[in-house]
Protein backbone atom coordinates (compact mmCIF):
# COMPACT_ATOMS: atom_id res chain seq x y z
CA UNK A 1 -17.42 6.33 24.77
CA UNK A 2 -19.58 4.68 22.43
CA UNK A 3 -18.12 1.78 20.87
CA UNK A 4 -20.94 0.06 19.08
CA UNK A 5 -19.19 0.09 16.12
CA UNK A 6 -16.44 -2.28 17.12
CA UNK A 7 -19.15 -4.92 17.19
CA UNK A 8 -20.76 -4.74 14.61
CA UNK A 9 -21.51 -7.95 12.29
CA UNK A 10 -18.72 -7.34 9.30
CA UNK A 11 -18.31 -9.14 6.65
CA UNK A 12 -14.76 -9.75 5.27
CA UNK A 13 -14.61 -11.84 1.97
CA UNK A 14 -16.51 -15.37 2.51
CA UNK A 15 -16.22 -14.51 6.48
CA UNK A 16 -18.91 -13.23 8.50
CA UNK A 17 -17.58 -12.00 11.48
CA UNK A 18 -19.54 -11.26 14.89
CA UNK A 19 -17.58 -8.03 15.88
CA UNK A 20 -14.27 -6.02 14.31
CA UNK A 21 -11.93 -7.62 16.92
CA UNK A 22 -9.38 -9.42 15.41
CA UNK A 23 -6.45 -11.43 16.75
CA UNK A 24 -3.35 -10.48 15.37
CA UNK A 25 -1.04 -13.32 14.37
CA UNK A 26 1.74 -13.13 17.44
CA UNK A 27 4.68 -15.69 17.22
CA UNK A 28 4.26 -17.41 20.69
CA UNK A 29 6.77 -20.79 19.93
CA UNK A 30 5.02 -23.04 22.28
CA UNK A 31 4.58 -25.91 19.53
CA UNK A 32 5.81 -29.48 20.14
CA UNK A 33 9.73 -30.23 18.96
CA UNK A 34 10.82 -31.27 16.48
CA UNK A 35 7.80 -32.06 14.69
CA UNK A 36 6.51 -28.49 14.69
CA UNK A 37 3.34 -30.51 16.02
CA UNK A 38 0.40 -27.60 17.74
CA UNK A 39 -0.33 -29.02 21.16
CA UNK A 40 -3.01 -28.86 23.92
CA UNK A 41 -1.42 -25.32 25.36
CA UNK A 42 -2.50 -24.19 22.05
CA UNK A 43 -5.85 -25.34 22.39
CA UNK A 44 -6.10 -23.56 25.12
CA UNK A 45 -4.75 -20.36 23.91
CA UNK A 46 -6.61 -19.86 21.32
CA UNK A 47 -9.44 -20.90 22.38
CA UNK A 48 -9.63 -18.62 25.28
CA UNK A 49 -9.68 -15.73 22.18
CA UNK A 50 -13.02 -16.57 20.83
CA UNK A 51 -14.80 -13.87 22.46
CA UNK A 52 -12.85 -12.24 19.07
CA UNK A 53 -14.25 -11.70 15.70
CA UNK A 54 -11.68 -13.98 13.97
CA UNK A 55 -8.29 -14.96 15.08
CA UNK A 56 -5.05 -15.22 12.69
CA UNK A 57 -2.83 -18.04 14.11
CA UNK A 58 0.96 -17.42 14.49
CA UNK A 59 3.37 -17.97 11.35
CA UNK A 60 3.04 -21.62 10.29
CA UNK A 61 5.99 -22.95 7.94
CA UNK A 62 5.68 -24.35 4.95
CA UNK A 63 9.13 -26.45 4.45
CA UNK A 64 11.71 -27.70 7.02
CA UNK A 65 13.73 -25.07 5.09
CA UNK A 66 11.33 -22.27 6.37
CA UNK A 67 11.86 -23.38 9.97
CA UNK A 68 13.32 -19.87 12.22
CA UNK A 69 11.38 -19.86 15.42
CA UNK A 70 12.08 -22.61 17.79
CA UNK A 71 8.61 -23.63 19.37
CA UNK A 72 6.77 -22.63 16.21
CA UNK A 73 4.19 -24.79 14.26
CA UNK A 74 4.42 -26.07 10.45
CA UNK A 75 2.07 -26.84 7.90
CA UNK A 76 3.63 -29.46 5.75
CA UNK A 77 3.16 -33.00 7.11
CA UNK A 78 -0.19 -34.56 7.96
CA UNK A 79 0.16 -34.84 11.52
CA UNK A 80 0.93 -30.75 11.77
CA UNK A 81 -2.41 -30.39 10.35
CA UNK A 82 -4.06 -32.59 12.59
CA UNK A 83 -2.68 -30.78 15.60
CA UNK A 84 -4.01 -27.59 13.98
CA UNK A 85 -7.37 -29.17 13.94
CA UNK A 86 -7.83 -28.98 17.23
CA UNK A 87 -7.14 -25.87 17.71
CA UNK A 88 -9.75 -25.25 14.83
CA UNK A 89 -12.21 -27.38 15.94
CA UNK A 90 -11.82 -25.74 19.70
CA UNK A 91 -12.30 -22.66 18.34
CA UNK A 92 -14.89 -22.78 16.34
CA UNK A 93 -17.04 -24.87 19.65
CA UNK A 94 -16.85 -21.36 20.99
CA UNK A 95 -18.10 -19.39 18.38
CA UNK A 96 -14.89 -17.81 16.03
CA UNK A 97 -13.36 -17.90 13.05
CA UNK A 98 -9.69 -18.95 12.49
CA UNK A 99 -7.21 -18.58 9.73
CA UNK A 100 -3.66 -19.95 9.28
CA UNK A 101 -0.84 -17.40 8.93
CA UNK A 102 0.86 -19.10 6.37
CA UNK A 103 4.99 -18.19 5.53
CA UNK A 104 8.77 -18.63 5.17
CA UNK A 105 11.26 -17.23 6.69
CA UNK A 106 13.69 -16.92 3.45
CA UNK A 107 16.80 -15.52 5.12
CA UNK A 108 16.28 -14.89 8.46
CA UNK A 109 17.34 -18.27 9.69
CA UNK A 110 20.85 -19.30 10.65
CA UNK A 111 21.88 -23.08 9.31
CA UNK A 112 21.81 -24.28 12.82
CA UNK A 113 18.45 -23.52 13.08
CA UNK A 114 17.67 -25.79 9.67
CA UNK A 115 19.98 -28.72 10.01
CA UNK A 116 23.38 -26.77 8.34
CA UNK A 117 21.60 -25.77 5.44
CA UNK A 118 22.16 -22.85 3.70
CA UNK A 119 19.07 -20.47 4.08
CA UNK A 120 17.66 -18.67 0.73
CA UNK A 121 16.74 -15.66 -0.15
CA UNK A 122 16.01 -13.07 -3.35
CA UNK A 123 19.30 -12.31 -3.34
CA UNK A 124 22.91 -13.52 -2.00
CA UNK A 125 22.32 -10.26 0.96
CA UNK A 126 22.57 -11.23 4.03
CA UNK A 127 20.66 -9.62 7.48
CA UNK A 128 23.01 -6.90 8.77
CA UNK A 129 22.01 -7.88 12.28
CA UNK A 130 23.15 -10.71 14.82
CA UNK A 131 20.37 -13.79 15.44
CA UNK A 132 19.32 -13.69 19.45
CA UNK A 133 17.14 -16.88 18.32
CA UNK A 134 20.96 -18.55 17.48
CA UNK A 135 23.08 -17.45 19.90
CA UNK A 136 23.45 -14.16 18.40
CA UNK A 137 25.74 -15.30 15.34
CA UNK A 138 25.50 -13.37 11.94
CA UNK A 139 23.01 -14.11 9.27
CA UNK A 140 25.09 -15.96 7.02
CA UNK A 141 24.97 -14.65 3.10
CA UNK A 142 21.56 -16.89 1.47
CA UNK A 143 21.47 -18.61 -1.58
CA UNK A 144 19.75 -16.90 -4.58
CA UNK A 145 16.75 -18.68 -5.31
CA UNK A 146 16.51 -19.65 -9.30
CA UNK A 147 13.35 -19.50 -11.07
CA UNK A 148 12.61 -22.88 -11.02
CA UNK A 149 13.69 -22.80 -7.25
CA UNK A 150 10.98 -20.01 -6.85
CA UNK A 151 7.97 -22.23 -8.52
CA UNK A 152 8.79 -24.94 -6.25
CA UNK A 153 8.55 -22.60 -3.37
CA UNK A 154 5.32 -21.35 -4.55
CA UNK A 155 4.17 -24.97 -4.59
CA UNK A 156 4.75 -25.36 -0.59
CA UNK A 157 2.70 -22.42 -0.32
CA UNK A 158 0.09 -24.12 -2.24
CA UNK A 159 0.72 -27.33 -0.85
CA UNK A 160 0.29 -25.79 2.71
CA UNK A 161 -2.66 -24.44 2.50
CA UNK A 162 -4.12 -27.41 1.69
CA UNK A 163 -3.11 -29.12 4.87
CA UNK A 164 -4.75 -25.99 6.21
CA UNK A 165 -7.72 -26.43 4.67
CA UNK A 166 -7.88 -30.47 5.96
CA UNK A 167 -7.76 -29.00 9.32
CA UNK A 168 -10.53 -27.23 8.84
CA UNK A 169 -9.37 -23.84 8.86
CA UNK A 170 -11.81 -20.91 7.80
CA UNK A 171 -8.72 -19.38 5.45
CA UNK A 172 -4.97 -18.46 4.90
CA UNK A 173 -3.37 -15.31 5.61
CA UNK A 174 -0.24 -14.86 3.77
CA UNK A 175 2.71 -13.15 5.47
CA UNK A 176 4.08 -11.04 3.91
CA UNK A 177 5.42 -8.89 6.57
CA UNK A 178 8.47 -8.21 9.11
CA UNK A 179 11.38 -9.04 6.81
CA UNK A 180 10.79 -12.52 5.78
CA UNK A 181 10.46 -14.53 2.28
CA UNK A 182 7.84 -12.62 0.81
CA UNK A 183 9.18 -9.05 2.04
CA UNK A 184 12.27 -10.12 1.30
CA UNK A 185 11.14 -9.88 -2.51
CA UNK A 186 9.26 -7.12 -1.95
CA UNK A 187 11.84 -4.38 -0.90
CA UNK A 188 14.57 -3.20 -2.75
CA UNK A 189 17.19 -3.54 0.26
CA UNK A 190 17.48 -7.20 0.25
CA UNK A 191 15.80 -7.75 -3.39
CA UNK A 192 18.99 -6.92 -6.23
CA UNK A 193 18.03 -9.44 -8.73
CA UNK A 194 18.03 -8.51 -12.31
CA UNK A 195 15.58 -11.06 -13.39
CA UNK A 196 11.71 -11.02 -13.64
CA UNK A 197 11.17 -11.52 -9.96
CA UNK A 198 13.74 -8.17 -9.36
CA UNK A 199 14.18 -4.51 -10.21
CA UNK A 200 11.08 -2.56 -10.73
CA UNK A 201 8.25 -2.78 -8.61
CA UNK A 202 6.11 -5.04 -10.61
CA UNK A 203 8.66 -7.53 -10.21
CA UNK A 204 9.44 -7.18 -7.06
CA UNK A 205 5.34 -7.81 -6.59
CA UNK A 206 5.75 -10.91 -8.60
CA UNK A 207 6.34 -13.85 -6.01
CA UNK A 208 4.19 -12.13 -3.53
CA UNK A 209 1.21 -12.57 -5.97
CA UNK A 210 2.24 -15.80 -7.51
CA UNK A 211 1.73 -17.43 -3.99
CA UNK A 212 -1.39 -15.39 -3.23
CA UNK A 213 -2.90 -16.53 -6.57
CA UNK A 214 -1.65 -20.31 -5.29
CA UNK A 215 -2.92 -20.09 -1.99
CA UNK A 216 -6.17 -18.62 -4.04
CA UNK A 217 -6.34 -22.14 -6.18
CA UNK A 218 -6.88 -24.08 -2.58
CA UNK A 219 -9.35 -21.24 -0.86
CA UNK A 220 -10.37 -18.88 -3.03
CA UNK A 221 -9.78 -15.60 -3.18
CA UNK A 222 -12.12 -14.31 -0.82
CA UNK A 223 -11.02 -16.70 1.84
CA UNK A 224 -7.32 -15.49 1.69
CA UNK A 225 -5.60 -12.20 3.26
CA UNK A 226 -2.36 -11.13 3.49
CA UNK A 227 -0.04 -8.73 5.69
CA UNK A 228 2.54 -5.90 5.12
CA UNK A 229 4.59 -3.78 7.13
CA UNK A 230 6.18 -1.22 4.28
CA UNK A 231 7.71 0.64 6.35
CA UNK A 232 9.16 -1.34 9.08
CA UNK A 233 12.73 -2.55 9.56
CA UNK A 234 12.91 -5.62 11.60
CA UNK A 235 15.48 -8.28 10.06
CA UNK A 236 17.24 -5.60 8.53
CA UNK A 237 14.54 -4.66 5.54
CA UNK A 238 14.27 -0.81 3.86
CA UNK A 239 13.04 0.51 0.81
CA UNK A 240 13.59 3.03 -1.20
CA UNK A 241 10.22 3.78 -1.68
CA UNK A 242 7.09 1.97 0.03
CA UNK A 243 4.47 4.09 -0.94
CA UNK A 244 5.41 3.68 -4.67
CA UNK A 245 6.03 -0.35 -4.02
CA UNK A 246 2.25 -0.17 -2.35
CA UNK A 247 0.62 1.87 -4.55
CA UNK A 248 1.00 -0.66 -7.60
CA UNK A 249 0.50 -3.90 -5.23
CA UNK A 250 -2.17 -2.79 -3.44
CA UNK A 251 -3.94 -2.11 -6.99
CA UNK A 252 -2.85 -5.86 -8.09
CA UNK A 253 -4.44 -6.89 -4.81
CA UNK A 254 -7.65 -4.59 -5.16
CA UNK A 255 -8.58 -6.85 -8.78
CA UNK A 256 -8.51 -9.90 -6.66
CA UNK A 257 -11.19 -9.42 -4.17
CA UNK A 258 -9.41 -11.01 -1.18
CA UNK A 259 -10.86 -11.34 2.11
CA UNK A 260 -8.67 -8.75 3.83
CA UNK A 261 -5.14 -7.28 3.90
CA UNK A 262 -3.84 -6.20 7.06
CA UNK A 263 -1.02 -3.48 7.37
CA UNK A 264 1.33 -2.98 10.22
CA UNK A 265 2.50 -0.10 11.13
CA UNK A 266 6.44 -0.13 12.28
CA UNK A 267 5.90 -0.65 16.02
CA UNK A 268 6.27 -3.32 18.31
CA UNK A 269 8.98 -4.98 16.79
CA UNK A 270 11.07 -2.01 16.74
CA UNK A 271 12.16 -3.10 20.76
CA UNK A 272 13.64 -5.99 19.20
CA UNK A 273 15.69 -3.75 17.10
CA UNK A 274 19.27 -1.73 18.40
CA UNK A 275 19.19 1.73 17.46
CA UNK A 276 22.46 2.82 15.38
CA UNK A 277 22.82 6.56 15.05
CA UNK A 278 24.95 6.03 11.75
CA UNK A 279 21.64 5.20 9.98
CA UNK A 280 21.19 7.35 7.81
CA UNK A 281 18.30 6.12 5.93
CA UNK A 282 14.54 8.11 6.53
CA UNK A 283 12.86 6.73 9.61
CA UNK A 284 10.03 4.68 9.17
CA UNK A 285 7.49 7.15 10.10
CA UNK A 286 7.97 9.40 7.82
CA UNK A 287 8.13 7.33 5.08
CA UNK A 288 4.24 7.00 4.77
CA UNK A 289 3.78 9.53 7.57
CA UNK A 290 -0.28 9.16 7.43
CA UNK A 291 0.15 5.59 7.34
CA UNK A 292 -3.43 3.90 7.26
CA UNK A 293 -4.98 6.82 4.86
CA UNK A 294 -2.46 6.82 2.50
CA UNK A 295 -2.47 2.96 2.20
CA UNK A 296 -5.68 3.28 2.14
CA UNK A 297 -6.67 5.55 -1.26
CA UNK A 298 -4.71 2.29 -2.72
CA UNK A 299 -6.92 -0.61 -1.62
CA UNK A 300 -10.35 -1.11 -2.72
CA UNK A 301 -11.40 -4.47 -0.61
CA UNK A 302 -10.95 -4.84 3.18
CA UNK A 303 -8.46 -2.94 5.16
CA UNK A 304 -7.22 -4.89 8.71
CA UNK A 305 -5.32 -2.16 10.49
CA UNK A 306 -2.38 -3.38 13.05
CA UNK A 307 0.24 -2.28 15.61
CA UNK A 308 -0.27 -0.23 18.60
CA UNK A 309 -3.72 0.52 18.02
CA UNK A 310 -5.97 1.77 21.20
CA UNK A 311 -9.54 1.38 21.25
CA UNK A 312 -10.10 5.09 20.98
CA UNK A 313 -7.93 4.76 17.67
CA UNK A 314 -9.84 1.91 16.28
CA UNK A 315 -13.02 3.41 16.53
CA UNK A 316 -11.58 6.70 14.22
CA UNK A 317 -10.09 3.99 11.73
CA UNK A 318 -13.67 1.86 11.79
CA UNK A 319 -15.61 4.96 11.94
CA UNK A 320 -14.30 6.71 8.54
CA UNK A 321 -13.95 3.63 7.11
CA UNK A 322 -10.48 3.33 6.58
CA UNK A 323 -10.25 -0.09 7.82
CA UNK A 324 -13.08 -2.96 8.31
CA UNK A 325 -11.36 -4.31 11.25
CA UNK A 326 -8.31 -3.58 13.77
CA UNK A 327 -6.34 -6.76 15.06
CA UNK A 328 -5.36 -6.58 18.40
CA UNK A 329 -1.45 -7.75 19.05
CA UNK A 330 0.06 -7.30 22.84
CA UNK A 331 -3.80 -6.38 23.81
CA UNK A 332 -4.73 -9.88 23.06
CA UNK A 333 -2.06 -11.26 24.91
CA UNK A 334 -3.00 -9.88 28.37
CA UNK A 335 -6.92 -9.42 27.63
CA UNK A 336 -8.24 -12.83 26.13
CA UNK A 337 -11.71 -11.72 26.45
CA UNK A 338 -10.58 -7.72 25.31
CA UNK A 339 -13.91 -7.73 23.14
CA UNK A 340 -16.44 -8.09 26.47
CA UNK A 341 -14.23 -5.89 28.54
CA UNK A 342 -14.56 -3.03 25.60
CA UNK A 343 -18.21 -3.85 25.10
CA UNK A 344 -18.83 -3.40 29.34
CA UNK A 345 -16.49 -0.84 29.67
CA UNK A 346 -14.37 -3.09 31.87
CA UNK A 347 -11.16 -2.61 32.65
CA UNK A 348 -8.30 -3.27 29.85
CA UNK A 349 -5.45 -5.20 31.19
CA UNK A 350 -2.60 -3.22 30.42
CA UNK A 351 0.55 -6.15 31.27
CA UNK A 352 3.50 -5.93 29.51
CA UNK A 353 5.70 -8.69 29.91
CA UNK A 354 8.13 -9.64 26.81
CA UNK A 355 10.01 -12.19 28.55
CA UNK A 356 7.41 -14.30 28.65
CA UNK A 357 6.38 -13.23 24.74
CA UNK A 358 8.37 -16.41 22.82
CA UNK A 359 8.81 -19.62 24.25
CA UNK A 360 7.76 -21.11 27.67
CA UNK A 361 5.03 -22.85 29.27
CA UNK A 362 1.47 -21.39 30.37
CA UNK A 363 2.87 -18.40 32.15
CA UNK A 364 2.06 -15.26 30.40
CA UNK A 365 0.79 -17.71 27.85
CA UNK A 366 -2.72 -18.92 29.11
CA UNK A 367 -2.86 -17.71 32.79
CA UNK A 368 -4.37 -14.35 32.01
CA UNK A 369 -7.60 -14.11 33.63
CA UNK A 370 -10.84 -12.56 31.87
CA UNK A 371 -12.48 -10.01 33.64
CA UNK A 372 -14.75 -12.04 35.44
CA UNK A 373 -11.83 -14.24 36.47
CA UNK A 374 -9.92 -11.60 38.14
CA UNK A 375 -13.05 -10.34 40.00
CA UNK A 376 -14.39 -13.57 41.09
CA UNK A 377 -9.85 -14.08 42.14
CA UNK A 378 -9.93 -10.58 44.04
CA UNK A 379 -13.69 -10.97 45.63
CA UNK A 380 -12.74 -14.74 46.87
């Protein structure tokens, strides 16, 4: 199999990067609490990765507000940043590029998890699912954001990014995936507002590009990305119509030059999801059954596909062009140097352990060997 392709130099807005092999951003909560503070584990982890092309950290928050993941870094007080900056400065001693995955969690937080606050949202809609990060209680009902409460949002954004760029990092990648604030506004299941920010789907696309013209003011637009998962349904999201809701953003997005946008497929999340047979809404997969070609007769700039792809796959998508790049989720985890095993034709670690996914110490964290680690282990 020739996969010459894959490492190719490619260029993706202002970043030059050594091969297609991306790390996808992966929610690992191993941060120091309270303070949301990145560590030396983190170091580590990512830093082990830089065999990669570029690697897209795990959701950062912007606000105490935004805080859902136990474990998980921020990106609003000086000393967050300067935690990030070592993970920045490690990885970019061995070779890679980094960017912050920048975000808030709008509803998807209980107000345990943010001090007995009330969480916000679009709309007053609440998550018609249980929280296992809060001891499985209901998603309470969020406040409705007003106007003025969206611009100040929109100015955490801003103001996060430009810790992120202090710490050195080589971008911002805006998430907008997976059911949280800016998919939230997005989708017509949890977005009912009547207002500019609601209703069709230029409105709906207006806080989405209010923050990516923000994060824009700090970076620039071809140092800034942004991910989507239309179809997928994890904290409760649906709508109506993704490929219409895609088709106009992704043509806002094309006029901006931005460095990438990565799309996620519905996939891996989906375990984290119960299946209810009285569901009658149409599956994911078959609401943009081709899902990377018909995103991609949208979208004139870069194209970062995601979620369950094999290598065989990612060569198709990098070979007719449909995407620049492929980043590498749950093959990351287990293969920190997947790039030199592809490029050797080693073998691909194929571990799968999801209890060891969120939280935790080094196990399943940093103790996967490379390649040459587990041969030198097994030969000893």
């Amino acid at each position: 199999m020739d996969t010459s392709i894959l490492f190719q130099e490619t260029q993706l807005g202002a970043l030059k990067l050594k091969n297609k092999f991306i790390v996808a951003p992966l929610t690992r909560m191993r941060a120091d609490q309270p303070d949301m503070v990145p560590n030396d584990l983190m170091v580590e982890y990512y830093s082990q990765r830089a065999s990669f092309g570029l690697i897209l950290t795990e959701c950062s928050q912007i606000s105490p507000l935004s805080h859902c993941f136990p474990g998980s870094g921020g990106i609003f007080t000086e000393e967050q940043a300067q935690g990030w900056k070592k993970v920045v400065d490690a990885v970019h001693e061995k070779g890679s590029l980094i960017m912050l995955q920048i975000w808030h969690n709008g509803r998807a937080v209980n107000p345990s998890q943010i001090g007995g606050q009330q969480p916000i949202g679009p709309s007053p809609i609440a998550i018609d699912q249980n929280n296992f990060l809060a001891n499985n209680e209901p998603y309470p009902v969020p406040h409705e954001l007003t106007i003025e409460e969206i611009k100040e949002v929109v100015q955490q954004y801003k103001r996060g990014a430009e810790l992120a760029k202090q710490a050195g990092f080589d971008g911002v990648e805006l998430h907008g995936a997976n059911g949280y604030l800016v998919d939230q506004f997005l989708r017509d299941g949890s977005n009912q507002r009547t207002d500019i920010y609601g209703g069709s789907v230029q409105n709906r696309s207006r806080f989405c590009l209010e923050v990516i013209d923000a994060l824009a003011e700090v970076f620039g637009y071809d140092r800034v990305a942004v991910r989507f998962s239309p179809t997928g349904r994890y904290n409760g999201q649906y709508d109506s119509n993704p490929l219409a809701l895609m088709e106009y953003l992704l043509g806002e997005l094309s006029k901006r030059n931005l460095a990438f946008v990565e799309l996620k497929r519905h996939g891996a999340l989906e375990y984290f999801i119960k299946n209810n047979s009285e569901d009658k809404r149409i599956p994911p997969a078959q609401q943009i059954p081709d899902f990377f070609n018909q995103l991609r007769k949208f979208y004139q700039g870069n194209l970062v596909a995601n979620d369950g792809i094999k290598i065989e796959e990612a060569l198709t998508l990098t070979t007719s062009n449909t995407a620049q790049a492929i980043s590498f989720g749950v093959l990351s985890i287990s293969n920190p140097d997947l790039p030199i095993r592809v490029k050797n034709n080693w073998e691909i670690n194929q571990t799968i352990d999801k209890n060891t996914w969120f939280f935790g110490g080094s196990k399943g964290y940093t103790d996967f060997p490379t390649y040459e680690q587990q041969i030198n282990v097994s030969s000893s």
